[in-house]
N, C-alpha and C. Protein backbone atom coordinates (compact mmCIF):
# COMPACT_ATOMS: atom_id res chain seq x y z
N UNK A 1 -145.48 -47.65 -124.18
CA UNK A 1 -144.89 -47.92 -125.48
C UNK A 1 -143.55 -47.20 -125.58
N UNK A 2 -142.67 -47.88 -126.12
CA UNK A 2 -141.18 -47.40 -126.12
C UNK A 2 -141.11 -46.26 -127.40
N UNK A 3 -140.70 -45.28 -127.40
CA UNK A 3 -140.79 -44.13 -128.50
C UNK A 3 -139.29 -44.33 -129.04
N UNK A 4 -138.98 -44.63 -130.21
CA UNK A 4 -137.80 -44.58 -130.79
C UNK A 4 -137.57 -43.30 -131.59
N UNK A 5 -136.67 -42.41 -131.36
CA UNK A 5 -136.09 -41.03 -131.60
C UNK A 5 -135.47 -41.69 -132.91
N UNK A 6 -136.20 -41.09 -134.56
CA UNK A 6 -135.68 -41.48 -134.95
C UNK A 6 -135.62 -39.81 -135.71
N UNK A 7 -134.70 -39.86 -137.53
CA UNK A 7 -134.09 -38.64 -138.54
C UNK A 7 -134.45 -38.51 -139.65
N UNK A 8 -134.67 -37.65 -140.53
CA UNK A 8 -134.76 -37.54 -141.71
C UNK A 8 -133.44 -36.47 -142.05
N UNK A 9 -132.99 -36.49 -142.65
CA UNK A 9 -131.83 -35.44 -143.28
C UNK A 9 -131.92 -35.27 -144.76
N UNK A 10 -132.00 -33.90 -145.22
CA UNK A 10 -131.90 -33.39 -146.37
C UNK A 10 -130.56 -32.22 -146.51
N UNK A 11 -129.76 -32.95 -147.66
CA UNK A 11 -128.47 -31.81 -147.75
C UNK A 11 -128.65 -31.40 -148.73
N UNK A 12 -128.80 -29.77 -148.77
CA UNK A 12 -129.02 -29.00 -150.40
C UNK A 12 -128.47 -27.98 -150.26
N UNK A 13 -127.16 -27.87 -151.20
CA UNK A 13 -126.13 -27.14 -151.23
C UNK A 13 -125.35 -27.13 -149.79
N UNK A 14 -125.36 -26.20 -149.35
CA UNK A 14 -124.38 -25.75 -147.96
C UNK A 14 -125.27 -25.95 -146.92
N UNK A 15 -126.52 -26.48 -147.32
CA UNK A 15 -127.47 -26.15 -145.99
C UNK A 15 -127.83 -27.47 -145.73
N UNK A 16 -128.12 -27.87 -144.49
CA UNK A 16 -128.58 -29.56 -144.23
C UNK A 16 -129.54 -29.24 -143.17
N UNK A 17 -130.96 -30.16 -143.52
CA UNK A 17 -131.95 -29.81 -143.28
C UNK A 17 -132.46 -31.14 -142.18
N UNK A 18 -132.56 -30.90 -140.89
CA UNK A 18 -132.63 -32.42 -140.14
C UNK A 18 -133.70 -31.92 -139.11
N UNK A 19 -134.81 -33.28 -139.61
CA UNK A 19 -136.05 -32.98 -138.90
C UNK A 19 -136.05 -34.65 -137.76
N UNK A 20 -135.90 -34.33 -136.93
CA UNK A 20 -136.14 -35.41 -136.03
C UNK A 20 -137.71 -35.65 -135.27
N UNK A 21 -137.70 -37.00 -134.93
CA UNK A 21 -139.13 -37.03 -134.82
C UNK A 21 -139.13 -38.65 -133.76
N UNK A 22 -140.39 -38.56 -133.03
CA UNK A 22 -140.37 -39.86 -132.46
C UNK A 22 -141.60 -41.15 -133.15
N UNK A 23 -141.25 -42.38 -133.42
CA UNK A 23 -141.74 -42.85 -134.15
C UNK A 23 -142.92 -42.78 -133.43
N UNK A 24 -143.96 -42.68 -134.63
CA UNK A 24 -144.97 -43.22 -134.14
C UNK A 24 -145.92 -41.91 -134.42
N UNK A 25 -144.99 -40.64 -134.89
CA UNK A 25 -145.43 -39.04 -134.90
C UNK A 25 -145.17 -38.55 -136.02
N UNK A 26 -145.07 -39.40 -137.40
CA UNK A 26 -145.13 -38.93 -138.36
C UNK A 26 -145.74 -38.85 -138.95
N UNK A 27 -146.84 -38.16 -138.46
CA UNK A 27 -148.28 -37.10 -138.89
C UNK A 27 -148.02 -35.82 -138.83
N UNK A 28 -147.16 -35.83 -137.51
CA UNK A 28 -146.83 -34.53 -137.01
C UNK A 28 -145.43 -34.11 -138.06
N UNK A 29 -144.56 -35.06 -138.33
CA UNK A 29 -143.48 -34.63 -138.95
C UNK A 29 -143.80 -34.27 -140.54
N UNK A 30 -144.45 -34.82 -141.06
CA UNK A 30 -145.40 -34.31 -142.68
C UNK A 30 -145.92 -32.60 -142.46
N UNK A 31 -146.27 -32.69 -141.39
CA UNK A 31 -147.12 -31.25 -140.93
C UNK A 31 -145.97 -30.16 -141.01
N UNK A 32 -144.94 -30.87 -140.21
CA UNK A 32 -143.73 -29.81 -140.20
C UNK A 32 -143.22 -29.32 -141.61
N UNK A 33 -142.83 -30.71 -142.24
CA UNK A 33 -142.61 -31.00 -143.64
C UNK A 33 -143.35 -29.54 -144.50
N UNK A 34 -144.58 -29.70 -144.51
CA UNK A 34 -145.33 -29.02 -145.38
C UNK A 34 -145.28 -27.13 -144.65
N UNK A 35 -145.28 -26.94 -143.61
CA UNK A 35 -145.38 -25.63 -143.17
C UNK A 35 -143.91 -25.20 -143.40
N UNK A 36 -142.64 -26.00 -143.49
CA UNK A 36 -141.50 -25.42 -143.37
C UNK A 36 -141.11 -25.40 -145.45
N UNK A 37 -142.10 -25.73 -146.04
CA UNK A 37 -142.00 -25.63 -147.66
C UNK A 37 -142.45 -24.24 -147.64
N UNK A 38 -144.25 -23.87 -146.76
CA UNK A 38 -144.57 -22.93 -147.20
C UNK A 38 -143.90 -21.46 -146.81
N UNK A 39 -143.11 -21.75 -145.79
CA UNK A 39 -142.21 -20.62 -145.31
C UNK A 39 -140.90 -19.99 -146.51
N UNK A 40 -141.33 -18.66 -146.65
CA UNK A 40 -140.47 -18.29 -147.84
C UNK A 40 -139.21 -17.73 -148.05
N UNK A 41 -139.32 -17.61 -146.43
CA UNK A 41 -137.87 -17.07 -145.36
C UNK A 41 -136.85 -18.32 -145.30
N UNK A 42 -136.74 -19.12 -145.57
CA UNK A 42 -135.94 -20.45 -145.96
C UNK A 42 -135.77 -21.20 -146.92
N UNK A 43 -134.55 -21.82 -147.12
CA UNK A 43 -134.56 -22.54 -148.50
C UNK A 43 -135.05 -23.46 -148.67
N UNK A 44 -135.79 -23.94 -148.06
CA UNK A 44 -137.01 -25.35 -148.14
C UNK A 44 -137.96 -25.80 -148.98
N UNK A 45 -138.07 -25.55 -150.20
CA UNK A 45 -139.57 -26.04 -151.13
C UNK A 45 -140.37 -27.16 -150.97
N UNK A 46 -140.92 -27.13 -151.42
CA UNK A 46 -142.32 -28.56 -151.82
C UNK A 46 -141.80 -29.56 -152.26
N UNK A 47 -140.70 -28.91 -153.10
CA UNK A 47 -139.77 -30.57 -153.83
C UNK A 47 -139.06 -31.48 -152.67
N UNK A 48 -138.12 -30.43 -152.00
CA UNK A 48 -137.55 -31.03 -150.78
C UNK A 48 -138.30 -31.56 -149.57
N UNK A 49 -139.51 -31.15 -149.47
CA UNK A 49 -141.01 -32.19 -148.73
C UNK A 49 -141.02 -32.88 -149.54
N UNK A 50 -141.14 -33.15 -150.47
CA UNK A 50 -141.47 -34.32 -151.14
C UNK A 50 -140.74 -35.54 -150.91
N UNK A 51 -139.22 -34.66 -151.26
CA UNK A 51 -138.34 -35.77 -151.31
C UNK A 51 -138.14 -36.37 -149.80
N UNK A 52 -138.02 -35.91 -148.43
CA UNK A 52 -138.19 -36.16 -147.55
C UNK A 52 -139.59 -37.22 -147.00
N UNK A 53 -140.60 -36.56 -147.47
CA UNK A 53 -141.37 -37.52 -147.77
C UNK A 53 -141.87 -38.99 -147.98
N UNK A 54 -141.15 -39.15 -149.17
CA UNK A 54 -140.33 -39.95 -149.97
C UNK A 54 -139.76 -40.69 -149.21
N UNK A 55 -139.07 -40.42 -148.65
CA UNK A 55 -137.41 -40.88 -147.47
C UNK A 55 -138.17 -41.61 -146.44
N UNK A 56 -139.21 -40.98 -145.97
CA UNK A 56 -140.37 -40.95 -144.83
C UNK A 56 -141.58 -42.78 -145.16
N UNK A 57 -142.10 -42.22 -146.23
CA UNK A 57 -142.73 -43.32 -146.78
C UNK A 57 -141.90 -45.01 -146.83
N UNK A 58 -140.73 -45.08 -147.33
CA UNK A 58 -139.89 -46.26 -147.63
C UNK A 58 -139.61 -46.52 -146.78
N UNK A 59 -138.75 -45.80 -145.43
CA UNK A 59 -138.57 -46.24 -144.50
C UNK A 59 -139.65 -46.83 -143.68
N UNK A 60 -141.03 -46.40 -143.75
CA UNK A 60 -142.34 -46.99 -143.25
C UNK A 60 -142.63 -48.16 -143.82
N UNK A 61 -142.23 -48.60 -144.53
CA UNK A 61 -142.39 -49.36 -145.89
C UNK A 61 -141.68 -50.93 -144.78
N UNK A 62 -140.12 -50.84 -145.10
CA UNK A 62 -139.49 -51.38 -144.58
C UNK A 62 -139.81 -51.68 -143.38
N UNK A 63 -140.17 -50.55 -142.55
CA UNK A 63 -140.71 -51.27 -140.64
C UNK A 63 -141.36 -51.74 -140.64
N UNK A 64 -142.70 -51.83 -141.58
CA UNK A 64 -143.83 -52.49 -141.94
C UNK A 64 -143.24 -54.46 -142.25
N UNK A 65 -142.05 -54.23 -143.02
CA UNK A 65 -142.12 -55.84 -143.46
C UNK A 65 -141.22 -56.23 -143.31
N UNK A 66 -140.44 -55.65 -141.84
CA UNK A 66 -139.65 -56.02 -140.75
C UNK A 66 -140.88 -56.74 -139.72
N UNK A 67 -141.38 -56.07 -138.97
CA UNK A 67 -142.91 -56.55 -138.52
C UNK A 67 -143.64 -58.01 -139.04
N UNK A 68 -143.70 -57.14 -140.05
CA UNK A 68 -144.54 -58.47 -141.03
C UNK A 68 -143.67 -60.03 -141.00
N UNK A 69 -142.77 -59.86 -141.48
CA UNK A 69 -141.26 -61.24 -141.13
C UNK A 69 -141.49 -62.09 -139.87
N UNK A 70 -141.45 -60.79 -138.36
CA UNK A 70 -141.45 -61.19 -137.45
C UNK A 70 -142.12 -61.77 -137.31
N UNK A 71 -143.63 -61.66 -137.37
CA UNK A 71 -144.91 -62.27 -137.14
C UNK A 71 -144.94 -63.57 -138.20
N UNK A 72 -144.36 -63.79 -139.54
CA UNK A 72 -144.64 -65.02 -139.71
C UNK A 72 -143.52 -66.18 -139.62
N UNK A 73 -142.87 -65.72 -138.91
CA UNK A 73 -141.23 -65.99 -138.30
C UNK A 73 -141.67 -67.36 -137.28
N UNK A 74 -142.62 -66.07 -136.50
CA UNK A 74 -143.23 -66.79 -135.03
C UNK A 74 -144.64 -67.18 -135.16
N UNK A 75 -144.63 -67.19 -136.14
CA UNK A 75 -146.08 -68.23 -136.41
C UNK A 75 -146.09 -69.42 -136.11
């Protein structure tokens, strides 16, 4: 299976926050998401998981009914 290297980017204030990930591993990237909120040594909160999240979900959204198109494209 071909792994597509794909990004999430969060810019808050001076700091830009870029979690890269290979599709197909965003179980693993939520995981990151949530341990790098609970870290208190960084400017990262729960809101900014969220919103990443967020970012995470829609774009799944969309590959989903990119997919979906294809298949009744070639029906």
């Amino acid at each position: 299976m071909n792994c597509e290297q794909k990004q999430l980017i969060l810019n808050k204030g001076h700091e830009k926050f870029i979690f890269r990930y290979d599709s197909g591993s965003e179980d693993e990237l939520l995981d990151a998401l949530m341990e790098q909120a609970s870290n208190k040594q960084i400017d990262f909160d729960w809101f900014d998981a969220a919103v990443l999240s967020f970012k995470l979900t829609r774009s799944l959204i969309v590959q989903a009914e990119h997919l979906l198109s294809e298949k009744t494209s070639t029906a």
